[in-house]
Each structure stands twice: as structure tokens, then as C-alpha cells.
Protein backbone atom coordinates (compact mmCIF):
# COMPACT_ATOMS: atom_id res chain seq x y z
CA UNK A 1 9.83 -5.56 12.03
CA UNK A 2 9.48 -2.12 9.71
CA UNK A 3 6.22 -0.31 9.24
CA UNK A 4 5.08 0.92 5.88
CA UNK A 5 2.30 3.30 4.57
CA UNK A 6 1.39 4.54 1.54
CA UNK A 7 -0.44 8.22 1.73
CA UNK A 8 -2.78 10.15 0.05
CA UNK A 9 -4.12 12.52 2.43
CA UNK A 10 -7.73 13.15 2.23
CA UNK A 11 -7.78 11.86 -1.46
CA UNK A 12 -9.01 8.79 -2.66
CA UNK A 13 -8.31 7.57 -6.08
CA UNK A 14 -4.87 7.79 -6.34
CA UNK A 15 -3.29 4.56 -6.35
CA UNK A 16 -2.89 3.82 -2.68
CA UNK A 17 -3.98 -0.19 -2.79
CA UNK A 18 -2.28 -0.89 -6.27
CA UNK A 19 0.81 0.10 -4.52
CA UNK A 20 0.39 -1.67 -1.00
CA UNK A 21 -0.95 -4.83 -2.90
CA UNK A 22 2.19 -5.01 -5.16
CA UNK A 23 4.62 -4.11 -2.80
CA UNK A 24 3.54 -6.89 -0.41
CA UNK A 25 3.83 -9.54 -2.80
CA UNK A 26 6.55 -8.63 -4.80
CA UNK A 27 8.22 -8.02 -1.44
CA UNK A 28 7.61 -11.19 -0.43
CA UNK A 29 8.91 -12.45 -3.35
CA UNK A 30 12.28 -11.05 -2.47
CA UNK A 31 12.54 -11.93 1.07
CA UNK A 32 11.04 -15.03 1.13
CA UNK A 33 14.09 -16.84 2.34
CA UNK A 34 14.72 -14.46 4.65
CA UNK A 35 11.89 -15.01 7.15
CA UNK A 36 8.82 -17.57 7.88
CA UNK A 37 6.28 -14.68 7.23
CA UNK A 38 8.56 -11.80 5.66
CA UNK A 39 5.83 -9.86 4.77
CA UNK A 40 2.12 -8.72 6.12
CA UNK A 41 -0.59 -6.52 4.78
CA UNK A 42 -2.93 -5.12 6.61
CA UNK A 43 -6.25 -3.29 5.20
CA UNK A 44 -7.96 -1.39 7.25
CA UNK A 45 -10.07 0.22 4.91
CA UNK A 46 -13.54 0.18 6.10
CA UNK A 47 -15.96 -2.92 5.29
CA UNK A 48 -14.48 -5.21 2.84
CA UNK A 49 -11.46 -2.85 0.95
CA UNK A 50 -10.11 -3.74 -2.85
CA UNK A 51 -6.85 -5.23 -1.18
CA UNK A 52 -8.76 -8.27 0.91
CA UNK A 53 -10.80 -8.39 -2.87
CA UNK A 54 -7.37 -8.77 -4.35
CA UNK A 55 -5.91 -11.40 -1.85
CA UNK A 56 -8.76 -13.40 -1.30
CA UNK A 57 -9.35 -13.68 -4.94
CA UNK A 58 -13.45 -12.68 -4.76
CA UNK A 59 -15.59 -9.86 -4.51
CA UNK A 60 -18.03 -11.99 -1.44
CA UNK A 61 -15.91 -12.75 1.82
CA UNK A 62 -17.33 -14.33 4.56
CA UNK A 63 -14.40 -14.97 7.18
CA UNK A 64 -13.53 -13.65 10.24
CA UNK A 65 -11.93 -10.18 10.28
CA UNK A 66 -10.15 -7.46 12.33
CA UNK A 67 -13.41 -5.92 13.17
CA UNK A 68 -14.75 -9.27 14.62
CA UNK A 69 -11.86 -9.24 16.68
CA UNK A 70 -12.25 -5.65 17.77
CA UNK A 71 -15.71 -6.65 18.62
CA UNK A 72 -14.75 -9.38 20.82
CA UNK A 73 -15.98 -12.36 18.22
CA UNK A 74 -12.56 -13.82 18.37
CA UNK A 75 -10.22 -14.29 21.31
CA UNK A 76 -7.36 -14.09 18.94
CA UNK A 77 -6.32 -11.69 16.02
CA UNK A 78 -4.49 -14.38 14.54
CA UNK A 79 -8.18 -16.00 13.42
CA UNK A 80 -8.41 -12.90 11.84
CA UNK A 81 -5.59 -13.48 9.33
CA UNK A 82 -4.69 -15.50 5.91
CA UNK A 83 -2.18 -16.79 3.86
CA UNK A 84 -2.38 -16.24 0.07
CA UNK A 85 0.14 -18.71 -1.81
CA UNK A 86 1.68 -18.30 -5.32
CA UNK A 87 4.04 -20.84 -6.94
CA UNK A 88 6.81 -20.11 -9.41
CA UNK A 89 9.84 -21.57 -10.85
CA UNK A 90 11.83 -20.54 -8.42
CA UNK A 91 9.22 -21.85 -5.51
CA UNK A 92 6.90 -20.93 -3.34
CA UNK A 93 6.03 -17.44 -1.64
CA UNK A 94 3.36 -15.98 0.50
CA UNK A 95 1.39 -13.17 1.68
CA UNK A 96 -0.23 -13.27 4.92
CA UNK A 97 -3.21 -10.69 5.44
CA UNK A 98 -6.01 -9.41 7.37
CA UNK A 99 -8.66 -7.16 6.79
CA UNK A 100 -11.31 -4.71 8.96
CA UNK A 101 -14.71 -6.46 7.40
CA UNK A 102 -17.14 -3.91 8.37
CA UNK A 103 -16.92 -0.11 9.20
CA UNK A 104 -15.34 -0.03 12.70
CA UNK A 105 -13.11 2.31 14.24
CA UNK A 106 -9.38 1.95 14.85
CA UNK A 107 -7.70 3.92 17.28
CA UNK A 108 -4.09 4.55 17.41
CA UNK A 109 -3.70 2.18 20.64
CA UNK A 110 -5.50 -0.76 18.81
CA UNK A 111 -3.71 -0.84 16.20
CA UNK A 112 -0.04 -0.08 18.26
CA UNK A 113 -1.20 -3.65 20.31
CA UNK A 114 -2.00 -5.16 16.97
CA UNK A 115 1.40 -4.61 15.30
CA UNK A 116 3.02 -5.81 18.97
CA UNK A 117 1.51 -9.23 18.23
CA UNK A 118 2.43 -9.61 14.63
CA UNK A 119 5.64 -8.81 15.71
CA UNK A 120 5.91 -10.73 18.41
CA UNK A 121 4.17 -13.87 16.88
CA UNK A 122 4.40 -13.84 13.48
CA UNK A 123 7.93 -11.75 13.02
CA UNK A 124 7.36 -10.47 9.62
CA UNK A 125 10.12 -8.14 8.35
CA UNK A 126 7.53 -5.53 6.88
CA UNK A 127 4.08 -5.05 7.50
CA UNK A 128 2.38 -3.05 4.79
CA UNK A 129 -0.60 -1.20 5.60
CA UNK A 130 -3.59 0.07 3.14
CA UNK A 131 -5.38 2.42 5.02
CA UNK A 132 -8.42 5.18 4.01
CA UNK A 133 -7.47 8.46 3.19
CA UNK A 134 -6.67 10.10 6.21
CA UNK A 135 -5.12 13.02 7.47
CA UNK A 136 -3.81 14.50 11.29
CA UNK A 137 -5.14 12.45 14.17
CA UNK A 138 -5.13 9.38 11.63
CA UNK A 139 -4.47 6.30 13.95
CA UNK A 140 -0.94 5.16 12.16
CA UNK A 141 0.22 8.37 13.29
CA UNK A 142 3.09 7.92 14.92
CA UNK A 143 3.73 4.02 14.27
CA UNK A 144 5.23 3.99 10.36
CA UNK A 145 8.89 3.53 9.93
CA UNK A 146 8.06 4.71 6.53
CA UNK A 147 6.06 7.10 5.08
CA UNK A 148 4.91 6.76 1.22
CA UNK A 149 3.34 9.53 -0.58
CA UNK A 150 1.39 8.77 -3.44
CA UNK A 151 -0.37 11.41 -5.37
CA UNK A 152 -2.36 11.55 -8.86
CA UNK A 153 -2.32 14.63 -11.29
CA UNK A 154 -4.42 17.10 -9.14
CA UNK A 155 -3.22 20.36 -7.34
CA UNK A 156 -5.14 19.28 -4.02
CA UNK A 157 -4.60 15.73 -4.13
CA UNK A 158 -1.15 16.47 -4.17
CA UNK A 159 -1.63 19.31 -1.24
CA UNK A 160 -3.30 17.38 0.80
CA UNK A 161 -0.71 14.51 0.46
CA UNK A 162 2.43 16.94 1.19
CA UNK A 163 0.34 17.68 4.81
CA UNK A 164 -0.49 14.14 5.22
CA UNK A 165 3.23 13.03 4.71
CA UNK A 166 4.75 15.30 7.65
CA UNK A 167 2.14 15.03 10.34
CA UNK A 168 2.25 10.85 10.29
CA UNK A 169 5.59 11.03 11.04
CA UNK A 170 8.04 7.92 9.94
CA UNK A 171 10.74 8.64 7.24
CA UNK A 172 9.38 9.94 3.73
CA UNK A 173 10.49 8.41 1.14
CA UNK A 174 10.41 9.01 -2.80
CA UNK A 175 6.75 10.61 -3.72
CA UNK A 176 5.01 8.94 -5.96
CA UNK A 177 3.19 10.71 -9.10
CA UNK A 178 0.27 8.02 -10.15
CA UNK A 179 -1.15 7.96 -13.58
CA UNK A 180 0.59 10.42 -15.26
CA UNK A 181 -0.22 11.01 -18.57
CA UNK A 182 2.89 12.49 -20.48
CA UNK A 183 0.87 13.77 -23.31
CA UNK A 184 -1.01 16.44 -21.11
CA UNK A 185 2.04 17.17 -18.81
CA UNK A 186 1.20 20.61 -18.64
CA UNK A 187 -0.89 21.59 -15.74
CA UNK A 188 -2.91 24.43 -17.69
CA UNK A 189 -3.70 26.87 -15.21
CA UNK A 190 -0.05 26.54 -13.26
CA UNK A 191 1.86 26.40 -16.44
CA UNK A 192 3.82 23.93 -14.66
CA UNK A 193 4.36 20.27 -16.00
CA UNK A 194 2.99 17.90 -12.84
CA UNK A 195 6.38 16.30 -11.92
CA UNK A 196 7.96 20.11 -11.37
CA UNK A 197 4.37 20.92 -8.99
CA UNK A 198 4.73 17.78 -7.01
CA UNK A 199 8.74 18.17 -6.62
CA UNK A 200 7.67 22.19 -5.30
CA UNK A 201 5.71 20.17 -2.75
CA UNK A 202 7.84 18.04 -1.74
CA UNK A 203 11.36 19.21 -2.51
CA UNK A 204 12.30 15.91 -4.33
CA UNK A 205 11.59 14.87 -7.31
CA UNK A 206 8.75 12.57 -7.80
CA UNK A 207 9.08 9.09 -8.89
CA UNK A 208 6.43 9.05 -12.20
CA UNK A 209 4.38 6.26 -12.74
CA UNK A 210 2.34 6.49 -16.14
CA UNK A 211 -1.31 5.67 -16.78
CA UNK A 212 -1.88 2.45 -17.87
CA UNK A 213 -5.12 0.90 -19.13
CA UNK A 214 -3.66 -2.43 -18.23
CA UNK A 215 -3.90 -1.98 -14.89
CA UNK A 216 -7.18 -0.96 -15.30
CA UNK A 217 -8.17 -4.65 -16.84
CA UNK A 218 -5.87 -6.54 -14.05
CA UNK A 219 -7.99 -4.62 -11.55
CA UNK A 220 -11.23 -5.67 -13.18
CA UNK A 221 -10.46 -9.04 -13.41
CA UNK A 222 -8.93 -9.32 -9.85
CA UNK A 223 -5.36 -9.77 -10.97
CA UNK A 224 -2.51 -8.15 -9.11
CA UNK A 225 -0.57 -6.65 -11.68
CA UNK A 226 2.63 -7.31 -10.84
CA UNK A 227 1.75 -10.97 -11.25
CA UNK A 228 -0.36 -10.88 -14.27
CA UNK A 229 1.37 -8.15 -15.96
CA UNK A 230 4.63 -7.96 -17.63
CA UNK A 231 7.05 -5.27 -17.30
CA UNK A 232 7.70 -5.60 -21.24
CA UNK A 233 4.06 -5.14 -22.20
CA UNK A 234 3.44 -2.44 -18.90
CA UNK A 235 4.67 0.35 -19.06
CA UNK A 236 3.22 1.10 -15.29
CA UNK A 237 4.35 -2.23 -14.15
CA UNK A 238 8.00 -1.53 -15.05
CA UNK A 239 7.73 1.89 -13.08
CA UNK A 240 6.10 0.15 -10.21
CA UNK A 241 9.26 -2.31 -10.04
CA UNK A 242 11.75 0.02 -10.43
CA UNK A 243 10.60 2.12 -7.14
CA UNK A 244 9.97 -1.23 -5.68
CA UNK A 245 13.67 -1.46 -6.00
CA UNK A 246 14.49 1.28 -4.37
CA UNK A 247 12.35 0.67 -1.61
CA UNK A 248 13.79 -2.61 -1.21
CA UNK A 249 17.21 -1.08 -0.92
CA UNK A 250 15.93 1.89 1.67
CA UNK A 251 14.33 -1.16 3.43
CA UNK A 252 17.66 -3.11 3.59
CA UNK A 253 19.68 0.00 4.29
């Protein structure tokens, strides 16, 4: 089992959940003969976060969650988690999830035990994890196999990201740029187009997802893009799959 996070630092806003959302199920659309539960998301975000919105379908949950758990409500995590189904032509894939459900703490050693059990019980190849901003002293510090940075066009957003990235530890992968807009490239006051600021950050170049209004509507309407969408008619979508891609491969590697 592999650990994933995607990071923003202390920023909120930048694209964290669209990402962990659509990697999960497009994921699990590629490794879905590979394993009984291949992949698992996990939101920790406290109360009721966009991703358990997005999985469950509705903006009103009442079900058990992590934090009832936690609380000692349930005996066993595993009443804590659920299965979202899609069909397609080719057949039938899943999701299985879990979210916090009320504003909670997590420490690092609660959440170490609760990967041991997925792992032990459910053996997913991947668990994804959408977490709050966070930075040092964050409780997934320490327990990623791999790190994401994701980052939207703003000097501190990106900043904050670059210090989030090396003190979680795990293997950093490609940064993400979020909602770029190529017509206003230029940072103004840097004189720097934003790709060049976050490579100086990060000393990679950054893999450059464009704004998209259509994700905006998917979002409203509870769709996950990457399952509403096309990548013909999105331009963001087709970004989105292509570093999906290579995570897939750095996953497999």
C-alpha cells in the first residue's frame, strides 16, 4: 500500500480536493483489476469536506464518520467507510471512502493506526488523502510515500507550499500550478511569468493546469470532473489526465 498527499501549505483555495477526488477515481479506474479495493480516499478535512460532498453525491450526510470512531461511537473504523460505484462500458469500478464528520483532531499516531488497518484489511494499492492546509507538525508528517504540491498563481501560496513540501517528508513529485490563466502570465510586480516563479521554488518545472470555468459548473453541480467532463471540451480536464499519467507511471515505477 502507497500513501499520497496533495499540498498546499497554509493555503486554501488552490485545488487540493479537485485533485485528490480525480485522482482516486480515475485511479481506480486504472487499477481496478489489479486489487479488490485498489484505491481509498480519505478526507480529513474538518466537519463534512467537499470530497465526502463529492462521493456521497449530497451536500446533507448523516452516516457514521472517522470522528465517531475517534470518539468511541463505533468499535470499528470500517463502519466509518463507503463504497461509491460507477459503471462503464468497460465495467464496473469503485471508490471506497471515509470522512472526519465534525471538527476533531487527528494526531499523527491516529492516523499511522488508521492506515495499518486499511492496509491490513482492506489492501488498497493507494490511499489518497485530502487533508486541510497544513504545514510542520501536520499529522501526515512523516507517513506519505508521496508528496504532491499543488499551488495557484500567488507568490505566498506558492511559498508556503515549497515549505510544506520538504518538511512532510515522502518523495515530491511534479508541482502542480492550478488555474493558470495564460493571458495574464506575467506576475506584475516579479516580472516573472508564474510557471518560471514556481520552477525557482521548486527547481522543476511545474506541471500547468489552466483555469477552467467548467470545473467551476461540475463543482456546483456535484460532478467530479473527470467523469462529467471531457478532455475534448476541458481544457483543465486534459491537463489533469495527463499528470494523472505520470503519476500512474511514478506509482508503478
Amino acid at each position: 500500500m502507497k500513501t499520497l498527499a496533495f499540498v498546499s501549505g497554509l493555503k486554501g483555495g488552490t485545488g487540493k480536493t479537485t485533485m485528490a477526488v480525480n485522482a482516486a477515481a480515475v485511479l481506480s479506474y486504472a487499477l481496478r483489476d489489479k486489487a479488490r479495493y485498489p484505491v481509498v480516499l480519505l478526507d480529513i478535512t474538518p466537519g463534512v469536506g467537499t470530497a465526502a460532498m463529492l462521493l456521497f453525491g449530497s451536500h446533507k450526510i448523516d452516516a457514521p464518520s472517522l470522528a465517531d470512531y475517534l470518539d468511541g461511537r463505533l468499535l470499528d473504523p470500517l463502519q466509518a467507510f463507503y463504497l461509491r460505484r460507477w459503471q462503464t462500458p468497460a465495467g464496473e469500478f469503485h471508490v471506497v471512502f471515509s470522512f472526519l464528520g465534525r471538527d476533531i483532531g487527528v494526531s499523527r499516531r491516529t492516523l499511522e493506526a488508521l492506515l495499518g488497518q486499511l492496509d491490513a484489511r482492506l489492501k488498497p494499492l493507494l490511499v489518497v488523502l485530502d487533508a486541510p492546509p497544513m504545514g510542520r507538525g501536520a499529522p501526515v508528517q512523516g507517513l506519505m510515500d508521496y508528496v504532491v504540491p499543488i499551488v495557484s498563481p500567488d507568490a505566498s501560496a506558492i511559498a508556503t507550499a515549497a515549505a510544506a513540501a520538504k518538511s512532510l517528508g515522502g518523495k515530491r513529485l511534479k508541482p502542480i500550478l492550478n488555474m493558470h490563466i495564460k493571458d495574464y502570465a506575467v506576475a506584475g510586480i516579479y516580472g516573472k511569468d508564474w510557471p518560471d516563479i514556481v520552477k525557482e521554488a521548486f527547481g522543476e518545472e511545474p506541471h500547468v493546469v489552466p483555469f477552467d470555468p467548467l470545473f467551476e459548473a461540475s463543482r456546483q453541480a456535484l460532478e467530479i470532473e473527470s467523469l462529467k467532463l471531457s478532455a475534448r471540451e476541458s481544457p483543465a480536464l486534459a491537463s489533469l489526465l495527463e499528470y494523472l499519467r505520470y503519476l500512474l507511471a511514478q506509482l508503478s515505477s
